[in-house]
N, C-alpha and C. Protein backbone atom coordinates (compact mmCIF):
# COMPACT_ATOMS: atom_id res chain seq x y z
N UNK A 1 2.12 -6.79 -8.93
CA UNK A 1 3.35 -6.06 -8.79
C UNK A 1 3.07 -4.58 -9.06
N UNK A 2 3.61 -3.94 -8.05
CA UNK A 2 3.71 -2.07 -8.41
C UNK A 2 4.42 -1.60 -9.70
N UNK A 3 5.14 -1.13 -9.35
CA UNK A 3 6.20 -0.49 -9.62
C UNK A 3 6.34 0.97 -10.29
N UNK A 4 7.08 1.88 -11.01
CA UNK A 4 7.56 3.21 -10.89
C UNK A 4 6.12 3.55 -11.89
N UNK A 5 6.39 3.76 -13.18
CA UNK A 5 5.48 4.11 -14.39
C UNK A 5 4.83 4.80 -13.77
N UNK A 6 4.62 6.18 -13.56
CA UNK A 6 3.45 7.17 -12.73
C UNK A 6 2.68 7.47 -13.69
N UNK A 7 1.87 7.74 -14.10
CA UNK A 7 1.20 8.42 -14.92
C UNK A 7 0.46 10.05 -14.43
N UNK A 8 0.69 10.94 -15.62
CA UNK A 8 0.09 12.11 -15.24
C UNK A 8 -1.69 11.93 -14.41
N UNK A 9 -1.57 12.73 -13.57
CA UNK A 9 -3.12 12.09 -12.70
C UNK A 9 -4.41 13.12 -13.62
N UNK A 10 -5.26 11.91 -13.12
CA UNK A 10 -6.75 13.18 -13.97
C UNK A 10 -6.50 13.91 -12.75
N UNK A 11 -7.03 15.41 -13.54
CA UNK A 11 -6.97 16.69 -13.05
C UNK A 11 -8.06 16.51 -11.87
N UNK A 12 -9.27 16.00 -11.67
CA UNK A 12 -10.09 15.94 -10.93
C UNK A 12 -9.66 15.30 -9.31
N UNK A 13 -9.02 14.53 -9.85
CA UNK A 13 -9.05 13.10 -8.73
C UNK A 13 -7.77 14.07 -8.19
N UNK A 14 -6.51 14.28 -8.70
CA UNK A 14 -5.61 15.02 -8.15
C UNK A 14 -5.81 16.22 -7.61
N UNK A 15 -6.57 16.92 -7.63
CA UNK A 15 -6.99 18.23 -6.32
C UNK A 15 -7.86 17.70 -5.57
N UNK A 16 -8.54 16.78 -5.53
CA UNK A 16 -9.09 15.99 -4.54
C UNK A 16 -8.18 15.60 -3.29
N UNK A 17 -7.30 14.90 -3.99
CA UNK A 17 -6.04 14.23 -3.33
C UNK A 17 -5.36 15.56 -2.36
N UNK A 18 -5.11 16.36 -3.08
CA UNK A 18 -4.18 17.26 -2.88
C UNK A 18 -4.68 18.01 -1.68
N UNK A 19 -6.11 18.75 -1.92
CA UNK A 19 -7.27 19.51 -1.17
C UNK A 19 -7.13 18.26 0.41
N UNK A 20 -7.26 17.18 0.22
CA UNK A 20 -7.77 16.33 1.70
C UNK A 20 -6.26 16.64 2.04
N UNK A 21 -5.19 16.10 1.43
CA UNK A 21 -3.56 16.21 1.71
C UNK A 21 -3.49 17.63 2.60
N UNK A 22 -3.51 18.70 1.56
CA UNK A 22 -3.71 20.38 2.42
C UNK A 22 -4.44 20.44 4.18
N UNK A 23 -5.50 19.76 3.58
CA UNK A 23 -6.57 19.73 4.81
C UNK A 23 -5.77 19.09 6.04
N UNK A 24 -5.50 18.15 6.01
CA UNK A 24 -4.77 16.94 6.96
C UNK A 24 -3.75 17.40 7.31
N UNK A 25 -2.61 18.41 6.47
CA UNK A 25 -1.26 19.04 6.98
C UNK A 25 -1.91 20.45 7.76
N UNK A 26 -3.11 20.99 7.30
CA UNK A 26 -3.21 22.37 8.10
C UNK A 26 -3.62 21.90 9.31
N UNK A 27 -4.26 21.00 9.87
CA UNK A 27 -4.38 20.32 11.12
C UNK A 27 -3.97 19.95 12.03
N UNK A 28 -2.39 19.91 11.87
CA UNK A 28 -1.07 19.25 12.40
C UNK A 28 -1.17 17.92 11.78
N UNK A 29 -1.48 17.14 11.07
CA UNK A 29 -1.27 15.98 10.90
C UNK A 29 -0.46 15.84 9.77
N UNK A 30 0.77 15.19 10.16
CA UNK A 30 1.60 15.06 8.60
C UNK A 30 1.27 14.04 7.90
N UNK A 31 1.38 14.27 6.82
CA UNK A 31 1.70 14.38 5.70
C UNK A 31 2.55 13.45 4.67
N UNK A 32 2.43 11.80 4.23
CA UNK A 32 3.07 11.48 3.34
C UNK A 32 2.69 10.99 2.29
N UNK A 33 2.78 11.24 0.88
CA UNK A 33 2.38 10.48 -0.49
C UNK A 33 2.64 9.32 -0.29
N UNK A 34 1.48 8.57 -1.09
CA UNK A 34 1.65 7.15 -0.72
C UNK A 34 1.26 6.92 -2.23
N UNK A 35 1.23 5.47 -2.80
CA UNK A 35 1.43 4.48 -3.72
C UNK A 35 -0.28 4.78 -4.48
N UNK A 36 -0.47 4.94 -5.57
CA UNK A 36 -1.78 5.20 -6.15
C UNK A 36 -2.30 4.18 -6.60
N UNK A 37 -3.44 3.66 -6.54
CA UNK A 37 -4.20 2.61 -7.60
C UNK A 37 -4.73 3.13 -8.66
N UNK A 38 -4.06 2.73 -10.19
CA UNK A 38 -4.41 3.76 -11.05
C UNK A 38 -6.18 2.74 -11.60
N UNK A 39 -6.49 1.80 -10.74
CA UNK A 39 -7.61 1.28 -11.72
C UNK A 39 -6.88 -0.33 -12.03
N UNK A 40 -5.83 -0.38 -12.40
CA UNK A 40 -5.17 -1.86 -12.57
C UNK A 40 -4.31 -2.18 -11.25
N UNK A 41 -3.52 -1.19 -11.23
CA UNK A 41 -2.20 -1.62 -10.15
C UNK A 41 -1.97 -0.20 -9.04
N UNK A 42 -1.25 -0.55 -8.07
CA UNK A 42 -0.44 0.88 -7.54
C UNK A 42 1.05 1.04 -8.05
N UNK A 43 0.80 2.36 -8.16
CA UNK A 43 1.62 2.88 -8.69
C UNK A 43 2.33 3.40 -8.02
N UNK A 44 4.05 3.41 -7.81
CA UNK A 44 4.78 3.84 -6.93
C UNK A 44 5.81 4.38 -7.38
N UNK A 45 6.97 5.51 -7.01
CA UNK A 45 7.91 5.83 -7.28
C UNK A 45 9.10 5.12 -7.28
N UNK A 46 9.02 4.38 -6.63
CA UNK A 46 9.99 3.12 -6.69
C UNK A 46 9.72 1.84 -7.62
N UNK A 47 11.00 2.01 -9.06
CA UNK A 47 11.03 1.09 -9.77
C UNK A 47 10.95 -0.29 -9.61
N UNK A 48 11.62 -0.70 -8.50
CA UNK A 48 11.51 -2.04 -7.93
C UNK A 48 10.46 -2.08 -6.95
N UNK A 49 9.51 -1.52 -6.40
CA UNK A 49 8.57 -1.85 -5.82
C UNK A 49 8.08 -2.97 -6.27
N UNK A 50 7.58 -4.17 -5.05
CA UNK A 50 6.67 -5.20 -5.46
C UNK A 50 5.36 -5.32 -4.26
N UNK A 51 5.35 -4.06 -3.54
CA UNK A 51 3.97 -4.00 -2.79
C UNK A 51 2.59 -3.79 -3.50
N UNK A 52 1.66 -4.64 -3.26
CA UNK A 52 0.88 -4.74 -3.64
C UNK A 52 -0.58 -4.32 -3.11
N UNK A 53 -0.44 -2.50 -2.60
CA UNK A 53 -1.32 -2.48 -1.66
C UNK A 53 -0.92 -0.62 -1.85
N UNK A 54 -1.71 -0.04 -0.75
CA UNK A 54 -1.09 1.15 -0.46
C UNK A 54 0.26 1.47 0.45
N UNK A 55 0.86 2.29 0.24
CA UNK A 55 2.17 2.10 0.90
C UNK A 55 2.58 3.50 0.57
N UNK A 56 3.56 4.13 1.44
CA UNK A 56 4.36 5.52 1.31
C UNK A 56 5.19 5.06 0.55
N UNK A 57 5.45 6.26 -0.83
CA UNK A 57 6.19 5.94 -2.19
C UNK A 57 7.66 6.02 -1.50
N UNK A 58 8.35 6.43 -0.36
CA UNK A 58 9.80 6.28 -0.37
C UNK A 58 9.59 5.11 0.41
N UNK A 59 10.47 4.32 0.27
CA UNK A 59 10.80 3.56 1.58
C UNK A 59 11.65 4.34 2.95
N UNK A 60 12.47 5.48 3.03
CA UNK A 60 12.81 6.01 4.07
C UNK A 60 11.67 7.43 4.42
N UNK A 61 10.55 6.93 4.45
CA UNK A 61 9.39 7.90 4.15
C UNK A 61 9.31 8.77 5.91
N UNK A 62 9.59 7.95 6.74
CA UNK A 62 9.33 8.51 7.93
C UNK A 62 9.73 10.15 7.98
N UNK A 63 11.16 10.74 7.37
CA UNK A 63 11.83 11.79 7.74
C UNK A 63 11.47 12.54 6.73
N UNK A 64 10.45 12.46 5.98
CA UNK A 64 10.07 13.36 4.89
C UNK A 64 8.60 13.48 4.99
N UNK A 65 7.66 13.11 6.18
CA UNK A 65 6.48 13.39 6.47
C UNK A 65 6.33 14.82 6.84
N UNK A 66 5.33 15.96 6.01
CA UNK A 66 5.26 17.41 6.68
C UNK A 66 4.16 17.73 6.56
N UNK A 67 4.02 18.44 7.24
CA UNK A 67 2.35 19.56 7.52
C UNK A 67 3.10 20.87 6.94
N UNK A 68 3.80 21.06 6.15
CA UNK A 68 4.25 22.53 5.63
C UNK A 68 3.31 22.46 3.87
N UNK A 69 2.12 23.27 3.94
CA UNK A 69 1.53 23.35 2.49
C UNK A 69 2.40 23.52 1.07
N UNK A 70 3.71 24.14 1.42
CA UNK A 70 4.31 24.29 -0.18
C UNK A 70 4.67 22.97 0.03
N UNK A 71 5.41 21.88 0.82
CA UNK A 71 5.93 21.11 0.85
C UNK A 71 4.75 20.10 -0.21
N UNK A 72 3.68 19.66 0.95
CA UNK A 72 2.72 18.83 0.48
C UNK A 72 2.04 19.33 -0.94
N UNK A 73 1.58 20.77 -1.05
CA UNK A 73 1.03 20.92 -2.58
C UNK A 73 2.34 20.72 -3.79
N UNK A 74 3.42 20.70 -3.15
CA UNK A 74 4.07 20.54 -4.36
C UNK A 74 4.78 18.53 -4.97
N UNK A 75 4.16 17.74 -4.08
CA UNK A 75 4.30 16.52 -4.18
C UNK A 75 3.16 15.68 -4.92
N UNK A 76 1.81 16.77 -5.11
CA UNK A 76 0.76 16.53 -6.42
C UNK A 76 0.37 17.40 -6.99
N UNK A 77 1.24 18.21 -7.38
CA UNK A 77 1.40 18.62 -8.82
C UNK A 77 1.40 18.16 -10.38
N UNK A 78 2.43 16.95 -10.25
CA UNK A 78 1.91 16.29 -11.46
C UNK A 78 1.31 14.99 -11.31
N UNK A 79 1.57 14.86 -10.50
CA UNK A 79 0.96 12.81 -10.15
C UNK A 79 0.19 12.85 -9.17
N UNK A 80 -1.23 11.91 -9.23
CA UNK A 80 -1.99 11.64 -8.23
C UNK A 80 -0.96 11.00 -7.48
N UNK A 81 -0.48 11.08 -6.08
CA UNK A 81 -0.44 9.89 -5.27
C UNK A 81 -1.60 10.15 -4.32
N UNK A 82 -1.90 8.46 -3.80
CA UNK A 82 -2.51 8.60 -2.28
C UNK A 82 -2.23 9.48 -1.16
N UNK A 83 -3.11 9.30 -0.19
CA UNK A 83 -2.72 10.37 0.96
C UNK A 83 -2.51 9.16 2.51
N UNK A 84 -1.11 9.61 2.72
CA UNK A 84 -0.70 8.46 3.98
C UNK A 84 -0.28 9.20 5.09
N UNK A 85 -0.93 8.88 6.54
CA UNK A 85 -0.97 9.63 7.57
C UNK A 85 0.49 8.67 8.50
N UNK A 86 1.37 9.33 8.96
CA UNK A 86 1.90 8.74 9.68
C UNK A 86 1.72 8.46 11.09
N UNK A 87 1.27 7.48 11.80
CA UNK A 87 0.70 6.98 13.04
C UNK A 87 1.85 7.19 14.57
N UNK A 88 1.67 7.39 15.73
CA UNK A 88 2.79 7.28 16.75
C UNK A 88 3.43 8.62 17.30
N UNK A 89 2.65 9.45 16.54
CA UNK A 89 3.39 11.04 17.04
C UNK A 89 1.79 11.56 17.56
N UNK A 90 1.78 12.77 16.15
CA UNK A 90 0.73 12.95 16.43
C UNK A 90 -0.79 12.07 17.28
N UNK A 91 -0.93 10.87 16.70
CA UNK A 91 -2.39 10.16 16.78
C UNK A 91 -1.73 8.58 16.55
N UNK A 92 -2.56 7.76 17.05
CA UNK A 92 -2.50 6.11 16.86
C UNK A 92 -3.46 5.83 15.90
N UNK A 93 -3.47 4.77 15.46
CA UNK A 93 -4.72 4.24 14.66
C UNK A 93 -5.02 3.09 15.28
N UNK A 94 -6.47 2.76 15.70
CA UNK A 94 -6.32 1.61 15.49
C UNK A 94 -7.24 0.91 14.82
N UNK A 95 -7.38 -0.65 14.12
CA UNK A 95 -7.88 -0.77 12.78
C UNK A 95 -8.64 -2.19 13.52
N UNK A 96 -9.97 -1.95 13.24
CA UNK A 96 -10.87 -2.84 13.89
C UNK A 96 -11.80 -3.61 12.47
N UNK A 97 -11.49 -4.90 12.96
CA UNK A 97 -12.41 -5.47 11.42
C UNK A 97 -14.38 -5.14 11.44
N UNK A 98 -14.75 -4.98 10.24
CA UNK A 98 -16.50 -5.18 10.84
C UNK A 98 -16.92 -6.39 10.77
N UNK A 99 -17.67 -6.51 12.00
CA UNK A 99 -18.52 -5.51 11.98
C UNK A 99 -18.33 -5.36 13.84
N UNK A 100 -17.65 -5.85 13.94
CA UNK A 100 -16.93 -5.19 15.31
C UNK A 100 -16.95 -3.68 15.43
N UNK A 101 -15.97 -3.42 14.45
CA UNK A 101 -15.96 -2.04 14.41
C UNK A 101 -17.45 -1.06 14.55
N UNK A 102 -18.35 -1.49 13.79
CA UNK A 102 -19.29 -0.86 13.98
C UNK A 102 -19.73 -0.70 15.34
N UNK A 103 -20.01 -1.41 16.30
CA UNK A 103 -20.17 -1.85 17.88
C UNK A 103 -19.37 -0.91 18.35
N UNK A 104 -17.77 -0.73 18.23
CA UNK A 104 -17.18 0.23 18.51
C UNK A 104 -17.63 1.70 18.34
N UNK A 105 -18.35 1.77 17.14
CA UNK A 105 -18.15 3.16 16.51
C UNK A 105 -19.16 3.73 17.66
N UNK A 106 -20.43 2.89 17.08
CA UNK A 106 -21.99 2.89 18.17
C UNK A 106 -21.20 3.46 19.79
N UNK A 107 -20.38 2.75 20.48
CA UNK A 107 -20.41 3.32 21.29
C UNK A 107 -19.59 4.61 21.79
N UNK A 108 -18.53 4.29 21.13
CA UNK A 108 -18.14 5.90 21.42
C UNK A 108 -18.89 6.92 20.69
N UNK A 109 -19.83 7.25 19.95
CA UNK A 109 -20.96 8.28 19.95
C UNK A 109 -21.89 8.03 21.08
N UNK A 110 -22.29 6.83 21.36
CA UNK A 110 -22.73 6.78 22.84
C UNK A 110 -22.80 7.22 23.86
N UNK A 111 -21.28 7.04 24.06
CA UNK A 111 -20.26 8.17 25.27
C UNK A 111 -19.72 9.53 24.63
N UNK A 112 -20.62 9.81 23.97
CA UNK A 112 -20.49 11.45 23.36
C UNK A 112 -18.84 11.24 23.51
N UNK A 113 -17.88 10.72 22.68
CA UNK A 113 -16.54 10.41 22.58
C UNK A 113 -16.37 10.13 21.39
N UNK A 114 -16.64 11.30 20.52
CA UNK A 114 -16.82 11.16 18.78
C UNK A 114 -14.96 10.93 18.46
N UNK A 115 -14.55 10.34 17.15
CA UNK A 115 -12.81 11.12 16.96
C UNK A 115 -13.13 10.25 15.66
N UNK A 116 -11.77 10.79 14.80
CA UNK A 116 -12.26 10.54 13.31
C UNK A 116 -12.29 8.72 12.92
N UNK A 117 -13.35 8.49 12.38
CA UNK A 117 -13.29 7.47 11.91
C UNK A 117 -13.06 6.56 10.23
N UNK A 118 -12.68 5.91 9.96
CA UNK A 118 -12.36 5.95 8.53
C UNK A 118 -12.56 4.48 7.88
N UNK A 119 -13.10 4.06 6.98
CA UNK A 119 -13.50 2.43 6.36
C UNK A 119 -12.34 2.24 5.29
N UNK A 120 -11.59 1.02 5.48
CA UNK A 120 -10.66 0.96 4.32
C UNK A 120 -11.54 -0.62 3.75
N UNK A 121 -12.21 -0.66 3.43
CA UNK A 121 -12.87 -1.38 2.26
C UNK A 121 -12.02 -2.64 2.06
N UNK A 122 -11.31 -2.18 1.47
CA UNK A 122 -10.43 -2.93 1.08
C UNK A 122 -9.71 -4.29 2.06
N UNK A 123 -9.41 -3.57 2.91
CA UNK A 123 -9.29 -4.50 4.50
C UNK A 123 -10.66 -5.04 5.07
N UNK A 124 -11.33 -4.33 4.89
CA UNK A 124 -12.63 -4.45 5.61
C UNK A 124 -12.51 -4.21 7.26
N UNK A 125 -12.24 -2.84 7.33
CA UNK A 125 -11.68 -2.78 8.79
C UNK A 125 -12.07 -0.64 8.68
N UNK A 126 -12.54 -0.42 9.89
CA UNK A 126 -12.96 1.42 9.72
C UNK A 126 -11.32 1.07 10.70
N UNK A 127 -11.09 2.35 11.10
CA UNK A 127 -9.77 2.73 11.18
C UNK A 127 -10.18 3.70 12.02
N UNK A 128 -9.69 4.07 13.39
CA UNK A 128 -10.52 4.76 14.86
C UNK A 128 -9.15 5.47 15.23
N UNK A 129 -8.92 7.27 15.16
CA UNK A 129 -7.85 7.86 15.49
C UNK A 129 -7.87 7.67 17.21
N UNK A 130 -6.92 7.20 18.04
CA UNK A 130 -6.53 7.54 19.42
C UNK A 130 -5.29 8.47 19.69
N UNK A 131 -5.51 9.00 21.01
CA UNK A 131 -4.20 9.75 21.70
C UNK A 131 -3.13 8.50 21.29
N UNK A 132 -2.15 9.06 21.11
CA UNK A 132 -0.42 8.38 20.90
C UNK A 132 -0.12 7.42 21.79
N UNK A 133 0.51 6.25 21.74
CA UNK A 133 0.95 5.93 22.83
C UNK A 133 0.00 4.13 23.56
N UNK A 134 -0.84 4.13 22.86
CA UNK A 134 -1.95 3.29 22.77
C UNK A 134 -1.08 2.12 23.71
N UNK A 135 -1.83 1.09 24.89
CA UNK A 135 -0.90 0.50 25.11
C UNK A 135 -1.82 -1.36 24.15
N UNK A 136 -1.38 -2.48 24.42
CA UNK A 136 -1.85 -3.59 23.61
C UNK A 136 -3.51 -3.88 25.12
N UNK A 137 -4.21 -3.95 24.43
CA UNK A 137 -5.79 -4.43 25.24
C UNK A 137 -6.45 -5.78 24.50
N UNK A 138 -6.26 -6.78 26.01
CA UNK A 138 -6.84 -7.56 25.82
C UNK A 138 -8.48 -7.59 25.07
N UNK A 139 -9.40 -6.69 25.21
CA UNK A 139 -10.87 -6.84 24.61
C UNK A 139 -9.68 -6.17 22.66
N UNK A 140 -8.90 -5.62 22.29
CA UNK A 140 -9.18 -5.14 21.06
C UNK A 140 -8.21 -6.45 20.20
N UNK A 141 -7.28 -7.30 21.22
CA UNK A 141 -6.72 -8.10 20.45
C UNK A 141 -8.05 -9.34 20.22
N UNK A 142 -9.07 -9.56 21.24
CA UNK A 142 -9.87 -9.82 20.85
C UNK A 142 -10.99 -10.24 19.93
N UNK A 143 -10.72 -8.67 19.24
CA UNK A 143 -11.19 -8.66 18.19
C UNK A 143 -10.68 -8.63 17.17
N UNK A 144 -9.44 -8.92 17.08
CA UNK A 144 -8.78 -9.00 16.01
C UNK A 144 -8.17 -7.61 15.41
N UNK A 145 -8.09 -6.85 16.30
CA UNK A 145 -7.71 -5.11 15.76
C UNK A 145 -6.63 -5.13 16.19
N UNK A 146 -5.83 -4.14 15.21
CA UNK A 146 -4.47 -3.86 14.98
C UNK A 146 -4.21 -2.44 15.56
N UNK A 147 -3.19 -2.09 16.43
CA UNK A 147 -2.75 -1.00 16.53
C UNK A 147 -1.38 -0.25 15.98
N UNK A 148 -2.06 0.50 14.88
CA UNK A 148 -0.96 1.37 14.72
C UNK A 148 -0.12 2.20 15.19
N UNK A 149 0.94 2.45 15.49
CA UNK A 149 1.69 3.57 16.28
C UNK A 149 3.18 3.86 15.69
N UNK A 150 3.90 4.57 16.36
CA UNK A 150 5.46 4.90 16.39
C UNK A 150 5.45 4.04 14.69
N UNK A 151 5.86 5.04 13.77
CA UNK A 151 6.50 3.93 12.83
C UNK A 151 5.69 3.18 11.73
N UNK A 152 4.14 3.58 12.15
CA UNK A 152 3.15 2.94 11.26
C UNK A 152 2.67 4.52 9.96
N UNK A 153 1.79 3.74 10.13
CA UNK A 153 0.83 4.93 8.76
C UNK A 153 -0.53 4.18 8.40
N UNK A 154 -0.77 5.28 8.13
CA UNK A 154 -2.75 4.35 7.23
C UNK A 154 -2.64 5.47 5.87
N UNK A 155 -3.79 4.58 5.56
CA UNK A 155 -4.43 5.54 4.17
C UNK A 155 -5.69 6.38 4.95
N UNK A 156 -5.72 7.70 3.95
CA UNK A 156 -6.28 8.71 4.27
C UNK A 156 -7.29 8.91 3.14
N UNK A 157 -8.24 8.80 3.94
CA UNK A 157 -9.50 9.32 2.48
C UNK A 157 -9.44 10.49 1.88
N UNK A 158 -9.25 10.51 0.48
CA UNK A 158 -10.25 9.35 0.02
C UNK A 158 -9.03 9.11 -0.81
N UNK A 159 -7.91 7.98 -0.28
CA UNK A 159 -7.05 7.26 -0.89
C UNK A 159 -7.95 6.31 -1.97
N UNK A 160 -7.31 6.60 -3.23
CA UNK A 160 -8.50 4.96 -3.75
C UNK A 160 -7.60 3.64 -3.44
N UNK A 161 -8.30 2.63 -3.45
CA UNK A 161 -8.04 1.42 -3.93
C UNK A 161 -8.95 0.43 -4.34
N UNK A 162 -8.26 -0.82 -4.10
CA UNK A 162 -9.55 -1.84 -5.27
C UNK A 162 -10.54 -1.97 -5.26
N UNK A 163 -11.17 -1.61 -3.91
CA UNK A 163 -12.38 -1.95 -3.60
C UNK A 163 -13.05 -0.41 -3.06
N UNK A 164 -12.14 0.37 -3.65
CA UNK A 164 -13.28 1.80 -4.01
C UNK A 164 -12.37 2.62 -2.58
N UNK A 165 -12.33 3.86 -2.89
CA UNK A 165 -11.40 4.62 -1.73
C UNK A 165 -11.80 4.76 -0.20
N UNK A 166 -10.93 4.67 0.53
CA UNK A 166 -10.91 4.91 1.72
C UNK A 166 -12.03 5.90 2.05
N UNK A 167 -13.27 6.06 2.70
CA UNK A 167 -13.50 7.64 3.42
C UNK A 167 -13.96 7.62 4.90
N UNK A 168 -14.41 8.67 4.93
CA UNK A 168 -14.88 8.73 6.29
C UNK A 168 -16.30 8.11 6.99
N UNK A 169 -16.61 7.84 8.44
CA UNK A 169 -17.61 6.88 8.43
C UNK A 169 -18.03 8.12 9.53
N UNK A 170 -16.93 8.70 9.88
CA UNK A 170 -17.16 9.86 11.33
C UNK A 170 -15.89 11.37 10.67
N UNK A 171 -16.29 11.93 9.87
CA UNK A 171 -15.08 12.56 9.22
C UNK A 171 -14.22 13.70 10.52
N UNK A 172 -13.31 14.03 10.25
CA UNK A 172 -12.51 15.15 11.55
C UNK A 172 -13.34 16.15 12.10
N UNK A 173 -14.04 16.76 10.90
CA UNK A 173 -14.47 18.35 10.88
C UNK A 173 -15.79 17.49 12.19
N UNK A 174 -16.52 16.57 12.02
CA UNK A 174 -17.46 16.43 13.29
C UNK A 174 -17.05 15.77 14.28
N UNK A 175 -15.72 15.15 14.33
CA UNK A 175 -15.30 15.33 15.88
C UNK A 175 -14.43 16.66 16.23
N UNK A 176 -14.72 17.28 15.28
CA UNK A 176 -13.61 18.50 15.97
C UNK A 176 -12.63 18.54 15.86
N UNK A 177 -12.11 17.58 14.86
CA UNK A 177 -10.59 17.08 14.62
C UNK A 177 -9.94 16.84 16.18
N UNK A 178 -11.19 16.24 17.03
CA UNK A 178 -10.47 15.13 18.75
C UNK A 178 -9.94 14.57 17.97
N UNK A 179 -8.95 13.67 18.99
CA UNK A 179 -8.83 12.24 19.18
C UNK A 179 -9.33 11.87 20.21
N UNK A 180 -9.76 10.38 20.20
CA UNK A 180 -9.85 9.78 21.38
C UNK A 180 -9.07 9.67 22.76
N UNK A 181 -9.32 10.00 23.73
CA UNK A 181 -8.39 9.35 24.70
C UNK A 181 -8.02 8.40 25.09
N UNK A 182 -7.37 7.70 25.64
CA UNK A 182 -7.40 5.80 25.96
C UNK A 182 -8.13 5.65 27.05
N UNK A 183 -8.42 6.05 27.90
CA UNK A 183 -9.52 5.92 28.75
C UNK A 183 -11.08 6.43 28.55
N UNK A 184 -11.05 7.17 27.37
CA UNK A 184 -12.40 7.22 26.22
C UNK A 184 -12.85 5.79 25.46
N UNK A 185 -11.26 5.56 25.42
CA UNK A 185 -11.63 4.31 24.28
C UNK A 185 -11.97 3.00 25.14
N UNK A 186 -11.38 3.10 26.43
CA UNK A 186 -11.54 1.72 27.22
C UNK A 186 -12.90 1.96 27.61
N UNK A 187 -13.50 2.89 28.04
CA UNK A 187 -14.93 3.06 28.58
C UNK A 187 -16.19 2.57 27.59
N UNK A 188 -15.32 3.08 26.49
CA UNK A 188 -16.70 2.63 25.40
C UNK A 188 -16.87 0.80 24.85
N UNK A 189 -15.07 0.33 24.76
CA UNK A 189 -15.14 -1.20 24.99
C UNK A 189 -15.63 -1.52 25.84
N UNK A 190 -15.64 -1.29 27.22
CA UNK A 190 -16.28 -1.81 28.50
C UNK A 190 -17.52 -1.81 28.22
N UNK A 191 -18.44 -0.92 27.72
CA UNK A 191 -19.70 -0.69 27.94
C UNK A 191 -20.20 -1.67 26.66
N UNK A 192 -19.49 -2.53 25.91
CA UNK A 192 -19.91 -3.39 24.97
C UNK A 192 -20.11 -4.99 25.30
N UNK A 193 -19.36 -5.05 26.55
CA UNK A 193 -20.25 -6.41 26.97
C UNK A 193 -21.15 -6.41 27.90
């Protein structure tokens, strides 16, 4: 069980948080605090929370996602939260288990079709940014990958959780902060069987 109890964040881990948060809103990518693992539990702003995972601390979190820096530096100021990207505007996610994923990754560097990539451990799944709009593909249901969009979110490294924080496997700054295209992404599935 979550729930509210925040605790003041170590000073370290919270400009960490804050610094990737900054980074990710100066990019265009918004922007939402999400649920912290303090080491035992996540920790959330919501007293009755019973999610047991990472999660955006409001539940009406969608209309309070921003890329404005006073906005975001002033939401870890005193509390670590996680860093949660909202999926369907900007960028899709989509979340491929390994070691699939790896096969994936391999080939879009292949097809010189780099875009950020990310390992949530915890899932056991890297996490592959696409253009918006993603439609459902037979080879990715396949594999058991999930697409995020309209309405979703992921964790953003280096969110922690239980099994050690989210990071990067392909970070923004070396794709250039691309995304993939969907006909980037179908070319590089194709070229895997």
């Amino acid at each position: 069980m979550s729930g509210s109890r925040l605790r003041p964040a170590d000073p370290g881990q919270q400009r960490t948080l804050r610094q990737a948060a900054l980074c990710y809103a100066a990019h265009g990518w918004p922007v939402v605090p999400a649920a912290f693992f303090d080491g035992t539990r996540y920790a959330c702003v919501q007293a009755d929370c019973v999610e047991d995972g990472p999660h955006p601390v409001w539940r009406l979190w969608q209309g309070r996602a921003s890329t404005d820096p006073d906005v975001v530096a002033s939401w870890y100021r005193l509390f670590s939260f996680a860093v949660a990207l909202p999926t369907g505007t900007v960028f899709d996610v989509v979340e491929i288990p390994e070691p699939a994923a790896v096969r994936v990754q391999d080939a879009l560097v292949g097809h010189r079709t780099p875009t950020p990539i990310a390992v949530w451990r915890e899932r056991g799944v890297r996490l592959f940014w696409v253009t918006p709009g993603l439609p459902a593909d037979d080879r990715l249901t396949a594999m058991n990958a999930r697409i995020r969009g309209e309405g979703g979110w992921v964790p953003a490294p280096p969110t922690p959780t239980r099994r050690g924080p989210v990071h990067w496997s392909l970070p923004p700054d070396e794709a250039e902060w691309a995304i993939v295209a969907h006909e980037d992404l179908a070319k590089a599935l194709d070229s895997l069987n």
